[in-house]
C-alpha atoms as a PDB file:
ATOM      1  CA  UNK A   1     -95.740  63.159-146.526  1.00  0.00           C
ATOM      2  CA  UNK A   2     -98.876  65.446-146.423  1.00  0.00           C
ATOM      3  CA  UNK A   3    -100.144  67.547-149.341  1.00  0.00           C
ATOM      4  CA  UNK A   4     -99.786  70.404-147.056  1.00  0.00           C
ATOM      5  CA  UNK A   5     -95.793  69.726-146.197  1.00  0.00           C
ATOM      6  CA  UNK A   6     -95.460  69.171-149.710  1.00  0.00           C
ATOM      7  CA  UNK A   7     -96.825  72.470-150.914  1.00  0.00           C
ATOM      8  CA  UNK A   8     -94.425  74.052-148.714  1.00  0.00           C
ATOM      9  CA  UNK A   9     -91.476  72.405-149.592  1.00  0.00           C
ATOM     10  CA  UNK A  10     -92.265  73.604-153.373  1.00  0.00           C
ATOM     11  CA  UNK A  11     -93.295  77.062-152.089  1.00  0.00           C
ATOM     12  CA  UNK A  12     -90.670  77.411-149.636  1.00  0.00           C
ATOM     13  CA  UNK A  13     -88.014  76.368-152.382  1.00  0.00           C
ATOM     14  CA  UNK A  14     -89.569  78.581-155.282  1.00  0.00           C
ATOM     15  CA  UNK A  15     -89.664  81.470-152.450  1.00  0.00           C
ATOM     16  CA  UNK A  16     -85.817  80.971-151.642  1.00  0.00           C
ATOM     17  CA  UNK A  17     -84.480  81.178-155.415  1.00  0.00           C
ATOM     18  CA  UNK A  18     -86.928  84.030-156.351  1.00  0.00           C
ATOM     19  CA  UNK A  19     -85.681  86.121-153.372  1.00  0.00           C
ATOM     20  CA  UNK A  20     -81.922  85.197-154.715  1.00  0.00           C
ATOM     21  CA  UNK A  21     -82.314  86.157-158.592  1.00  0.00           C
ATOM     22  CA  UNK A  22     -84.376  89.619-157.331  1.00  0.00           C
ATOM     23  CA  UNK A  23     -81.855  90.458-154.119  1.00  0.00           C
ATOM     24  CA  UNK A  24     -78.916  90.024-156.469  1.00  0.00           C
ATOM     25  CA  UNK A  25     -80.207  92.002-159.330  1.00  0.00           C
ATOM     26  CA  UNK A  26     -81.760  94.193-157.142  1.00  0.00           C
ATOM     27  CA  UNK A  27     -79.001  95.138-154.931  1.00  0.00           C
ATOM     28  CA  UNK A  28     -76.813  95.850-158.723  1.00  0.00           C
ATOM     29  CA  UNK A  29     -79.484  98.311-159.586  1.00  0.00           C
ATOM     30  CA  UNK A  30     -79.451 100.169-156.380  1.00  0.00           C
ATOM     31  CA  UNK A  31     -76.035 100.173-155.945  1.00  0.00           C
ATOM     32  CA  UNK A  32     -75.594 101.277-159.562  1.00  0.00           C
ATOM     33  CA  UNK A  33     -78.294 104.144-158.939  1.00  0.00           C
ATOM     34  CA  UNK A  34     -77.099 105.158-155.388  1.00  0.00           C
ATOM     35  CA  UNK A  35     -73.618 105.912-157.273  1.00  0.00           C
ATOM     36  CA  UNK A  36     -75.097 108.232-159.930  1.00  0.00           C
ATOM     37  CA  UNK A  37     -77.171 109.704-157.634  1.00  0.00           C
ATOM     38  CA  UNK A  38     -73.819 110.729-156.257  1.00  0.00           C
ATOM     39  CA  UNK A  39     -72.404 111.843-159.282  1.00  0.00           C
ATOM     40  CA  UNK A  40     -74.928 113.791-159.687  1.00  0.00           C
ATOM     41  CA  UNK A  41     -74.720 115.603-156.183  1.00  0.00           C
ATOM     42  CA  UNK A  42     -70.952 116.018-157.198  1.00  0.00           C
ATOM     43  CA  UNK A  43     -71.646 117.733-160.549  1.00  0.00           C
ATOM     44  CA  UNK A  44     -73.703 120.155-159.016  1.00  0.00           C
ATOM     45  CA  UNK A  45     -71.135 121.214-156.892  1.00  0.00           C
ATOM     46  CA  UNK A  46     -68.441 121.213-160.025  1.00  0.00           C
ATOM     47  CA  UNK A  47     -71.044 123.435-161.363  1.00  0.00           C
ATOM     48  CA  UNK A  48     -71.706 125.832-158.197  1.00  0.00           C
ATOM     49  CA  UNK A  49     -67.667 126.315-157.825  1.00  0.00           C
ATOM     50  CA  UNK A  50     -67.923 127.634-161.908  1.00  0.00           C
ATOM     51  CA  UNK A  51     -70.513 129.981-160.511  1.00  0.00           C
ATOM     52  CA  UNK A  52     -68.598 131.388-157.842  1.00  0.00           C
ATOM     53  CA  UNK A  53     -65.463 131.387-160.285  1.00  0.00           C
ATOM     54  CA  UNK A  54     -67.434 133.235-162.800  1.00  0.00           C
ATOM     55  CA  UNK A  55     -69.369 135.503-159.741  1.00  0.00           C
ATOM     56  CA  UNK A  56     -65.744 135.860-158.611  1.00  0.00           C
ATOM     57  CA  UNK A  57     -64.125 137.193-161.883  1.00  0.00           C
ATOM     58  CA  UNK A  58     -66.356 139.266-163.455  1.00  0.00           C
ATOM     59  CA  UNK A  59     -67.895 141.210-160.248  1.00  0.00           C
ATOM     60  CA  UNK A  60     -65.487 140.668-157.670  1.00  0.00           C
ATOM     61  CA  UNK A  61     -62.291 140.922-158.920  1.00  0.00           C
ATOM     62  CA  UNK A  62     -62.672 144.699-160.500  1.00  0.00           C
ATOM     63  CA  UNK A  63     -63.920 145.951-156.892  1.00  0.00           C
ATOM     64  CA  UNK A  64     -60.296 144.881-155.202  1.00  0.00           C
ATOM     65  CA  UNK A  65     -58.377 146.273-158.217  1.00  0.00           C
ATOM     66  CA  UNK A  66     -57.264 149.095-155.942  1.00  0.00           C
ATOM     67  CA  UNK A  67     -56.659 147.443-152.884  1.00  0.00           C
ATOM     68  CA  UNK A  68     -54.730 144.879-155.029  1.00  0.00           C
ATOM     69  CA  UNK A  69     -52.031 147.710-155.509  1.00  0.00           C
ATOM     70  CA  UNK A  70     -50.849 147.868-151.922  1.00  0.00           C
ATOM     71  CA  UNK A  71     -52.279 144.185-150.958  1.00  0.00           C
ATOM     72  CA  UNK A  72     -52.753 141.041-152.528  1.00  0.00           C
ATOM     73  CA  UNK A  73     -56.117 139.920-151.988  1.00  0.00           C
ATOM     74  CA  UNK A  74     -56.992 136.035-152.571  1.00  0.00           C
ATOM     75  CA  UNK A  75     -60.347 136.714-152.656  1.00  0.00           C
ATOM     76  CA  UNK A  76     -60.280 138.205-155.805  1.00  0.00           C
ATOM     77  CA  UNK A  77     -58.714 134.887-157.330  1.00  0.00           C
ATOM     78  CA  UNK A  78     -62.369 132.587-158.791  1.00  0.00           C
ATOM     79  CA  UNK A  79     -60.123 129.483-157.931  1.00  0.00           C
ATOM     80  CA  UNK A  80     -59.593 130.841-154.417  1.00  0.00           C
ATOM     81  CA  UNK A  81     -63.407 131.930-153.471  1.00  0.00           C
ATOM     82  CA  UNK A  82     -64.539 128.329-155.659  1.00  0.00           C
ATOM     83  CA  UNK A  83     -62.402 126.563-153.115  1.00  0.00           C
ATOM     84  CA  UNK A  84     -63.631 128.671-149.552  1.00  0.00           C
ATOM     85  CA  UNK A  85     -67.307 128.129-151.107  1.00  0.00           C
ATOM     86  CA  UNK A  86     -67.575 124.548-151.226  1.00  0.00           C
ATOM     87  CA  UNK A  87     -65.535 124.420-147.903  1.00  0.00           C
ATOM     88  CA  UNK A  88     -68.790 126.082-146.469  1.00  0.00           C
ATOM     89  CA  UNK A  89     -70.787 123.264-148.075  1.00  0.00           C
ATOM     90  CA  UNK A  90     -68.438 120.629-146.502  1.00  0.00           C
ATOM     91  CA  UNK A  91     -69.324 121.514-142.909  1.00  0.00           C
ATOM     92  CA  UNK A  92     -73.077 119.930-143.870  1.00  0.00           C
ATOM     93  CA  UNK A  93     -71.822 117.740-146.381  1.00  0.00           C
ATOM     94  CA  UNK A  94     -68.445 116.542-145.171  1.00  0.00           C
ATOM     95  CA  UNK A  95     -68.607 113.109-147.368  1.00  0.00           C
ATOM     96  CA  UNK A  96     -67.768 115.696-150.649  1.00  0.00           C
ATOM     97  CA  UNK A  97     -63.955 116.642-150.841  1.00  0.00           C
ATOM     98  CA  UNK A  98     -63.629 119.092-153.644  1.00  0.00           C
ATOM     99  CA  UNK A  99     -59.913 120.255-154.825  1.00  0.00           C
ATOM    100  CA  UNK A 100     -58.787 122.640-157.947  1.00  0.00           C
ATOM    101  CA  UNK A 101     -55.631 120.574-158.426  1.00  0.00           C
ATOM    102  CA  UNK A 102     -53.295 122.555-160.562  1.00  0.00           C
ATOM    103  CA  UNK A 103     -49.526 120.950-161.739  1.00  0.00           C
ATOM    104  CA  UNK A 104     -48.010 124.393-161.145  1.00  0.00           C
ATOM    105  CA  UNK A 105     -50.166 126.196-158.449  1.00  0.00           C
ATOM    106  CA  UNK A 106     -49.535 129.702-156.652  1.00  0.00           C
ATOM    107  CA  UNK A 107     -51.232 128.468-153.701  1.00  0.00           C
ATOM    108  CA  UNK A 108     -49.712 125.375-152.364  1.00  0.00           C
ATOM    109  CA  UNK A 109     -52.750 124.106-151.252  1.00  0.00           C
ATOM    110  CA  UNK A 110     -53.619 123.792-154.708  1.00  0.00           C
ATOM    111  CA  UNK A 111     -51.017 121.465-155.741  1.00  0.00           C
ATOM    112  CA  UNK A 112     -51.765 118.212-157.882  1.00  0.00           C
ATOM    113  CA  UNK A 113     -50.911 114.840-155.831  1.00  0.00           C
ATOM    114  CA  UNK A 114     -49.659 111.895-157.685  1.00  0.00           C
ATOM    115  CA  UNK A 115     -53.542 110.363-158.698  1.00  0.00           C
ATOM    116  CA  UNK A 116     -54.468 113.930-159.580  1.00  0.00           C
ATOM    117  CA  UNK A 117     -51.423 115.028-161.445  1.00  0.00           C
ATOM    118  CA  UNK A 118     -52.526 111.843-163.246  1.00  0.00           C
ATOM    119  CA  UNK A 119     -55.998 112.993-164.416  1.00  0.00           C
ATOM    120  CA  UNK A 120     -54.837 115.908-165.701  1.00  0.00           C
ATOM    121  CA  UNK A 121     -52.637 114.450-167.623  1.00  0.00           C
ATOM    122  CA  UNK A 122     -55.071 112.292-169.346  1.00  0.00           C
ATOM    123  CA  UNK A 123     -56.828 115.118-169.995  1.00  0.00           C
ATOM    124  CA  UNK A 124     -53.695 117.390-171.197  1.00  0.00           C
ATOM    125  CA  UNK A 125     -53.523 114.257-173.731  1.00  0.00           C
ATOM    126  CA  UNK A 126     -56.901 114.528-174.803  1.00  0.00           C
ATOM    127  CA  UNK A 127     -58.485 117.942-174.631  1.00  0.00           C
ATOM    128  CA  UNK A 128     -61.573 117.271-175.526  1.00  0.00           C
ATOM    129  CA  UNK A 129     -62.900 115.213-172.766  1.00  0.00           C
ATOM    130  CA  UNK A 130     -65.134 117.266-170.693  1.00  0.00           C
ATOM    131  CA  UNK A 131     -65.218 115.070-167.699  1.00  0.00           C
ATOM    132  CA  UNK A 132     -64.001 111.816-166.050  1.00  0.00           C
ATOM    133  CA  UNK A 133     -64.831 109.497-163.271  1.00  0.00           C
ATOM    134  CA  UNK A 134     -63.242 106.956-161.486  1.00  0.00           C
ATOM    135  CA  UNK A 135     -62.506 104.945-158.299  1.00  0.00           C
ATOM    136  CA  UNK A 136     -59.411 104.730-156.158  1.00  0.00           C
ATOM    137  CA  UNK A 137     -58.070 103.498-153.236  1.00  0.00           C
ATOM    138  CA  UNK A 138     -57.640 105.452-150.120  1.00  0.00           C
ATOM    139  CA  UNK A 139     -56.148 104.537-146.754  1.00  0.00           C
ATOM    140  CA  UNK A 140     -60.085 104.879-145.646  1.00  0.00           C
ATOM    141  CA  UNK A 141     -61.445 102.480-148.056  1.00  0.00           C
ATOM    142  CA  UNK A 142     -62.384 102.965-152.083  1.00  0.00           C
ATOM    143  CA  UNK A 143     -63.533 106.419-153.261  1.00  0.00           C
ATOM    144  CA  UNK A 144     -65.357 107.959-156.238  1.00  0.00           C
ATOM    145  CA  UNK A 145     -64.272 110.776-157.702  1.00  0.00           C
ATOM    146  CA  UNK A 146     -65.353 112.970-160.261  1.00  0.00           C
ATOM    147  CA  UNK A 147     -63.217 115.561-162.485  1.00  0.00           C
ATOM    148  CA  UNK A 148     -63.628 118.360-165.010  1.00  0.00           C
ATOM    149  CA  UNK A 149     -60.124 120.039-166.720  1.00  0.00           C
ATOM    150  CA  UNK A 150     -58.913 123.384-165.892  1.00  0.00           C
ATOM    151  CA  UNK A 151     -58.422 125.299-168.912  1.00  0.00           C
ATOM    152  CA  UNK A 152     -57.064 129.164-169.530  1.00  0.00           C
ATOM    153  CA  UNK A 153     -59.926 130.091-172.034  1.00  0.00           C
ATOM    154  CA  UNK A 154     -59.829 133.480-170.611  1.00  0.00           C
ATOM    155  CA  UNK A 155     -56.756 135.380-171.418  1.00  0.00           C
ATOM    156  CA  UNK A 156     -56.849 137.788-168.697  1.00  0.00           C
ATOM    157  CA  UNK A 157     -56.006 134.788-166.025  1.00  0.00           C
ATOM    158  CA  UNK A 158     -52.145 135.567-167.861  1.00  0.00           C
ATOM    159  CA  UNK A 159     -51.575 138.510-166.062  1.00  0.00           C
ATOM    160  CA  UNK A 160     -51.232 136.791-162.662  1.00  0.00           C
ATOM    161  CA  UNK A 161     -50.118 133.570-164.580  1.00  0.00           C
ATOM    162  CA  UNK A 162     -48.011 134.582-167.605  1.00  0.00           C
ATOM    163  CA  UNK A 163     -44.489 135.891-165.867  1.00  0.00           C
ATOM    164  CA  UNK A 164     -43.308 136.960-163.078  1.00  0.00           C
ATOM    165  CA  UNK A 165     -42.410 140.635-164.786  1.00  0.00           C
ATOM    166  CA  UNK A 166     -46.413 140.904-165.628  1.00  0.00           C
ATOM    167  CA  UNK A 167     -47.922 139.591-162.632  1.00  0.00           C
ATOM    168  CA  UNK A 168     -48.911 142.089-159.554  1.00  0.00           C
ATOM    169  CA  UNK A 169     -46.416 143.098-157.620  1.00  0.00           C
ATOM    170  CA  UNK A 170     -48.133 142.226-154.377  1.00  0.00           C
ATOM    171  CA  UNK A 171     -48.826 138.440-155.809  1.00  0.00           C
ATOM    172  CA  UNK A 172     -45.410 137.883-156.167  1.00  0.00           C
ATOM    173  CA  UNK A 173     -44.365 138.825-152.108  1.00  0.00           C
ATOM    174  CA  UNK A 174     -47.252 136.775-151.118  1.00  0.00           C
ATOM    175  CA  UNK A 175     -46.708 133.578-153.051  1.00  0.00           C
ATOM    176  CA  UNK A 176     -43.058 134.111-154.261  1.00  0.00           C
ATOM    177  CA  UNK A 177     -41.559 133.851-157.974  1.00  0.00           C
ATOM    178  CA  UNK A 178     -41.319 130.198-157.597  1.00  0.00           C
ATOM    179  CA  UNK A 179     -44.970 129.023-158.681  1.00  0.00           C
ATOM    180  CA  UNK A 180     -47.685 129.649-160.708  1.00  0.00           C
ATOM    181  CA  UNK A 181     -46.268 130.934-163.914  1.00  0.00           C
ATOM    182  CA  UNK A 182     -45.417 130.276-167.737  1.00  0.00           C
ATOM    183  CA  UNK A 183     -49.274 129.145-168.084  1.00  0.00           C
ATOM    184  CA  UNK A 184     -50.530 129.213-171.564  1.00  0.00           C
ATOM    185  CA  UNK A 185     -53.525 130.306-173.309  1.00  0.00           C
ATOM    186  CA  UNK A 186     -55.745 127.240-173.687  1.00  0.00           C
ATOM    187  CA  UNK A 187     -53.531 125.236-171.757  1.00  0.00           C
ATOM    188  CA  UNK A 188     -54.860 122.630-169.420  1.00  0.00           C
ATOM    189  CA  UNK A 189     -53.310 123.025-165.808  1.00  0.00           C
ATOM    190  CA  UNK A 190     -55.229 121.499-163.333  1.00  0.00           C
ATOM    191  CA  UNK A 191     -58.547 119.491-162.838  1.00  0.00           C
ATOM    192  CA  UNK A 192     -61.948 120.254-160.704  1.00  0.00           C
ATOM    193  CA  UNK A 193     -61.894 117.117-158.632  1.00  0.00           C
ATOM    194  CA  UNK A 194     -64.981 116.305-156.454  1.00  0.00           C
ATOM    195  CA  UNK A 195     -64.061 112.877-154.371  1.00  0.00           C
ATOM    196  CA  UNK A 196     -66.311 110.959-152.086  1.00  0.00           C
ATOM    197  CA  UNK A 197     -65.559 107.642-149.995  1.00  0.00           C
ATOM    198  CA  UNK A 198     -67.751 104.797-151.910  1.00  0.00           C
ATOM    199  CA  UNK A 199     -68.848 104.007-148.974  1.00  0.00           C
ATOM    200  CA  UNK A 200     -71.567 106.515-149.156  1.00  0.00           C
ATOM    201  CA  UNK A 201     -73.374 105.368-151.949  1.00  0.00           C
ATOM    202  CA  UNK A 202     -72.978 101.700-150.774  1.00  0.00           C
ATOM    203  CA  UNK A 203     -74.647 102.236-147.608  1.00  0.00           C
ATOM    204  CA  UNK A 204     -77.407 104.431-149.317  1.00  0.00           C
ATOM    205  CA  UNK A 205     -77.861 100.907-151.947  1.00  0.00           C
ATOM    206  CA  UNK A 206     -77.554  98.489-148.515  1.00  0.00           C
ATOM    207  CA  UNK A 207     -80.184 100.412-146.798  1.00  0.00           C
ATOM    208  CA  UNK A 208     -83.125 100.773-149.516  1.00  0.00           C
ATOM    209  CA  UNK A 209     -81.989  97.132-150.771  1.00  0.00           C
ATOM    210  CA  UNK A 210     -82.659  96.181-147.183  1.00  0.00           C
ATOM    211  CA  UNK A 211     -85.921  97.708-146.795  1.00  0.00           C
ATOM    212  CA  UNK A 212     -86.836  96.264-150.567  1.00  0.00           C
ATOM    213  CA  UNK A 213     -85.805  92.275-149.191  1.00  0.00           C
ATOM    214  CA  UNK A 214     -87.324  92.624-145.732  1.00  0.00           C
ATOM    215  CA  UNK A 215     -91.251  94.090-148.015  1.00  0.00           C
ATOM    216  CA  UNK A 216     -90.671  91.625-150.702  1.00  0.00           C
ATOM    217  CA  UNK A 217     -90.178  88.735-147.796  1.00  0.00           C
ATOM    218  CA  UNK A 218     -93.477  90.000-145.916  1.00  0.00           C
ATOM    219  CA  UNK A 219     -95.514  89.954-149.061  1.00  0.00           C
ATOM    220  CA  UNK A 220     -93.933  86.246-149.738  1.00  0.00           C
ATOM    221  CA  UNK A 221     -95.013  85.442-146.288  1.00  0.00           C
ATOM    222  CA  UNK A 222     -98.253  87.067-146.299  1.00  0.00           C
ATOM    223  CA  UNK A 223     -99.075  85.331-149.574  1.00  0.00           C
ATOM    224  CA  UNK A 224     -97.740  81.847-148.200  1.00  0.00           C
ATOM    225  CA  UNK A 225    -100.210  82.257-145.493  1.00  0.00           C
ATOM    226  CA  UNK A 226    -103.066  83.108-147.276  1.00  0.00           C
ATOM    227  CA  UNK A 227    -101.851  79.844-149.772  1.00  0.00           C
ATOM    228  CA  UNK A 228    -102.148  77.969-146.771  1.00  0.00           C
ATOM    229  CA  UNK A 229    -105.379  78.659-145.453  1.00  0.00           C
ATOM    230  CA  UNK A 230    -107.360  78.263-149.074  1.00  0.00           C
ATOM    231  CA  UNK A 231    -105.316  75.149-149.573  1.00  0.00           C
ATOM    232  CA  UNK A 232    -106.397  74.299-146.122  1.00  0.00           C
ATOM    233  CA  UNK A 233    -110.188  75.154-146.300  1.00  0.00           C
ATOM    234  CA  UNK A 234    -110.844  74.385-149.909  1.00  0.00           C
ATOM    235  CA  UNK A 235    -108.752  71.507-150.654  1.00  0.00           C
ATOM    236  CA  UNK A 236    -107.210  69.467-147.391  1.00  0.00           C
ATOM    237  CA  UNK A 237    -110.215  69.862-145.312  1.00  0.00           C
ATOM    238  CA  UNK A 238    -112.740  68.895-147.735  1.00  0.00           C
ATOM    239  CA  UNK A 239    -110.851  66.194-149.001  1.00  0.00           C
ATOM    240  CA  UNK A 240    -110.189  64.604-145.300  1.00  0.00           C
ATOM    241  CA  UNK A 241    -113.675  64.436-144.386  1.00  0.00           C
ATOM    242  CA  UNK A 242    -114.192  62.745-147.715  1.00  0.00           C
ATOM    243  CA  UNK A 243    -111.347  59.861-146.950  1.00  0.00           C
ATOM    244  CA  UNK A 244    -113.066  59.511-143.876  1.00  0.00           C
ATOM    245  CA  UNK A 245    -116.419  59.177-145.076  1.00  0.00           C
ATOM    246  CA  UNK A 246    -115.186  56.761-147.884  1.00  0.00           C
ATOM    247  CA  UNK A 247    -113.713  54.768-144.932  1.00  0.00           C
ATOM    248  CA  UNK A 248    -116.483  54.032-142.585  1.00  0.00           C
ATOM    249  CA  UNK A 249    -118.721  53.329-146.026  1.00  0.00           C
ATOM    250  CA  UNK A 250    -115.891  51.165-147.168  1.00  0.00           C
ATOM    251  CA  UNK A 251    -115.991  48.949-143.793  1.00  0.00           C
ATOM    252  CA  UNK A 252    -119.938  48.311-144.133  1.00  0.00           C
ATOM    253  CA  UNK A 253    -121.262  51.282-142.219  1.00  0.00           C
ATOM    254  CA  UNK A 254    -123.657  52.214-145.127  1.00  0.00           C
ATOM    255  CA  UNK A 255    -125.486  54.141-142.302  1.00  0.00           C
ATOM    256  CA  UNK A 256    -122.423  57.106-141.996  1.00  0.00           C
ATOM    257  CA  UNK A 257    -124.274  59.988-143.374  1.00  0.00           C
ATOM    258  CA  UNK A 258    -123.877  61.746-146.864  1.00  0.00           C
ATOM    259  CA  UNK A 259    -120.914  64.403-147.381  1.00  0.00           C
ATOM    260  CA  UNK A 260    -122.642  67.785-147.670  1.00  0.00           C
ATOM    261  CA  UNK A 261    -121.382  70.193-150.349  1.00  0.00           C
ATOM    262  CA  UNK A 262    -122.377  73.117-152.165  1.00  0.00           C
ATOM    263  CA  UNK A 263    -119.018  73.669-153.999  1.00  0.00           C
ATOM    264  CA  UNK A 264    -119.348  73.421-157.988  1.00  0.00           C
ATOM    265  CA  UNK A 265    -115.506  72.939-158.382  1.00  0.00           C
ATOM    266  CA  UNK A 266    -113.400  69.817-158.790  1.00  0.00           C
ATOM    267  CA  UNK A 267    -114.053  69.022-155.042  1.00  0.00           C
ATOM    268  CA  UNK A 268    -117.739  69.300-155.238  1.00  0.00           C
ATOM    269  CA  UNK A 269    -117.569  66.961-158.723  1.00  0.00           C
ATOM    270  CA  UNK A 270    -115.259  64.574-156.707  1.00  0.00           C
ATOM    271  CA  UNK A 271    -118.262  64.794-153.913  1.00  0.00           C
ATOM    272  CA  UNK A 272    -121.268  64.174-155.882  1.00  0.00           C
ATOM    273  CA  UNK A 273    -119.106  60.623-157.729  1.00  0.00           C
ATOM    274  CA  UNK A 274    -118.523  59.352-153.964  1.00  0.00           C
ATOM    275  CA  UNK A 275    -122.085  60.226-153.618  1.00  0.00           C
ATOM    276  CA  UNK A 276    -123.474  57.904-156.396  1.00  0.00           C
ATOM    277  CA  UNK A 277    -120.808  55.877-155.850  1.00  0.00           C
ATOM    278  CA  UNK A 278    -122.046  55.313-152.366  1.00  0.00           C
ATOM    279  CA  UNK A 279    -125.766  54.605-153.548  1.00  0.00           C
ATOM    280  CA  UNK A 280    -124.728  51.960-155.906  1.00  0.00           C
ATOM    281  CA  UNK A 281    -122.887  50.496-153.087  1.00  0.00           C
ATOM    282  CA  UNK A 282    -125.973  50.577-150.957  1.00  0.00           C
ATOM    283  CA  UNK A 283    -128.582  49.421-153.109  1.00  0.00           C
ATOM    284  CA  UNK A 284    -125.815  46.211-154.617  1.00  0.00           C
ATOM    285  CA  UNK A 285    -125.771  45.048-150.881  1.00  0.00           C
ATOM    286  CA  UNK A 286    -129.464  45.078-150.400  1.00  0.00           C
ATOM    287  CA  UNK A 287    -129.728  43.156-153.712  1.00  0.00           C
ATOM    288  CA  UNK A 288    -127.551  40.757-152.269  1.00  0.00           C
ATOM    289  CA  UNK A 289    -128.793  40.681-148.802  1.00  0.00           C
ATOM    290  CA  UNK A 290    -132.220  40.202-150.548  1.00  0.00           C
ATOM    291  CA  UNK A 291    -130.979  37.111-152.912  1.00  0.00           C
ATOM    292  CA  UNK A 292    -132.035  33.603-152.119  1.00  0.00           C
ATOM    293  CA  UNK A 293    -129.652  31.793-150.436  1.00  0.00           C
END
């Protein structure tokens, strides 16, 4: 086997388990960053929907205080105009679902399914967790989801919430008696949920880890190449006309001429040896030719 097939058998091999160890690690980091980068898309829309709750309740909400006497007006309600808000988003961002899942809503919509009647439970048993994430299967595939509890810090949320007697008049014949009372101050009733399939941030890690393995193969290839060619020109080359050389001297033709070589490295030593090698050679067979018989 040549020097040169051997080389790249060892390169070839060293090339192959490199690109394993860094395409596995790799594709763990991306995947790992892709996902928070999604988190983090999906906590700034937990925090624009606070906005618009806040925008909603403090600004809003006293302007429709008179036309809440002879209508009820859902656009006065900050869970309401939180929800219609990030709906708007959703048309250029349909990948984010957001929900304000509440156990006991006045707006159906707003009802807590099983999973999410879940998370607020595990948050109604420990208050002072600020947010959670998790993963969970869909009928489309596994999704991410991110959630932040619901909780009546602001007493004047009772007087649509408290009891039916208190609440407006007008918010009862919309919704009904049924829903949305006996709420508590500093209770926990519902969750913030942003959900989005995990798909997304796995196809965001696929792509740039694809990109990252097809560069980090071209600059393995590249490199091979150049291997090649200065194992080529400074080693294989050199060292062929050499055993060639060493050939015709070694089969009597001490007129083949002299190997030619400016090189100072361990070629050029090997050169200069074969050289005086070469004129011993010479001058022992003209001794002997020259010896009496």
């Amino acid at each position: 086997m040549k020097l040169l097939v051997k080389f790249n058998l060892v390169f070839v091999l060293v090339f192959l388990l490199g690109l394993g160890v860094a395409g596995v690690m790799t594709r763990q980091m991306l995947e790992r960053h892709a996902q928070e980068e999604v988190l983090q898309h999906a906590r700034f829309l937990l925090e624009k929907a606070l906005a618009v709750r806040s925008y909603t309740s403090k600004q809003i909400a006293p302007l429709l205080e008179t036309q809440m006497k002879y209508a009820f007006l859902p656009q006065s309600v900050p869970a309401f105009s939180a929800t219609e808000v990030i709906a708007t988003l959703q048309k250029n961002h349909p990948e984010y679902s957001y929900k304000e899942a509440t156990l006991n809503p006045t707006n159906p919509r707003d009802r807590a399914v099983e999973w999410e009647a879940d998370v607020i439970a595990e948050f109604r048993k420990a208050p002072e967790t600020a947010e959670f994430v998790g993963q969970r299967d869909t009928p489309s595939g596994r999704s991410l989801y991110i959630a932040r509890p619901i909780k009546i810090a602001d007493a004047a949320c009772l007087r649509c919430h408290s009891t039916v007697e208190a609440a407006p008049r007008t918010l009862v014949e919309k919704y009904g008696p049924a829903n949305g009372f006996g709420w508590q101050h500093g209770e926990i009733v519902g969750a913030q949920m942003v959900s989005v399939p995990m798909a997304v941030p796995l196809a965001r890690a696929h792509a740039a880890w694809a990109l990252f393995m097809g560069m980090l193969a071209a600059v393995f290839v590249a490199i091979a190449a150049a291997l090649n060619a200065m194992l080529w020109w400074l080693v294989i080359r050199p060292v062929t006309q050499l055993s060639r050389l060493a050939d015709r001297v070694s089969l009597g033709e001490l007129s083949a001429p002299p190997f030619g070589t400016l090189a100072r490295d361990e070629i050029g030593r090997l050169a200069l040896s074969f050289s005086r090698m070469r004129k011993s050679l010479v001058q022992a067979m003209r001794m002997l030719e020259g010896a009496p018989s």
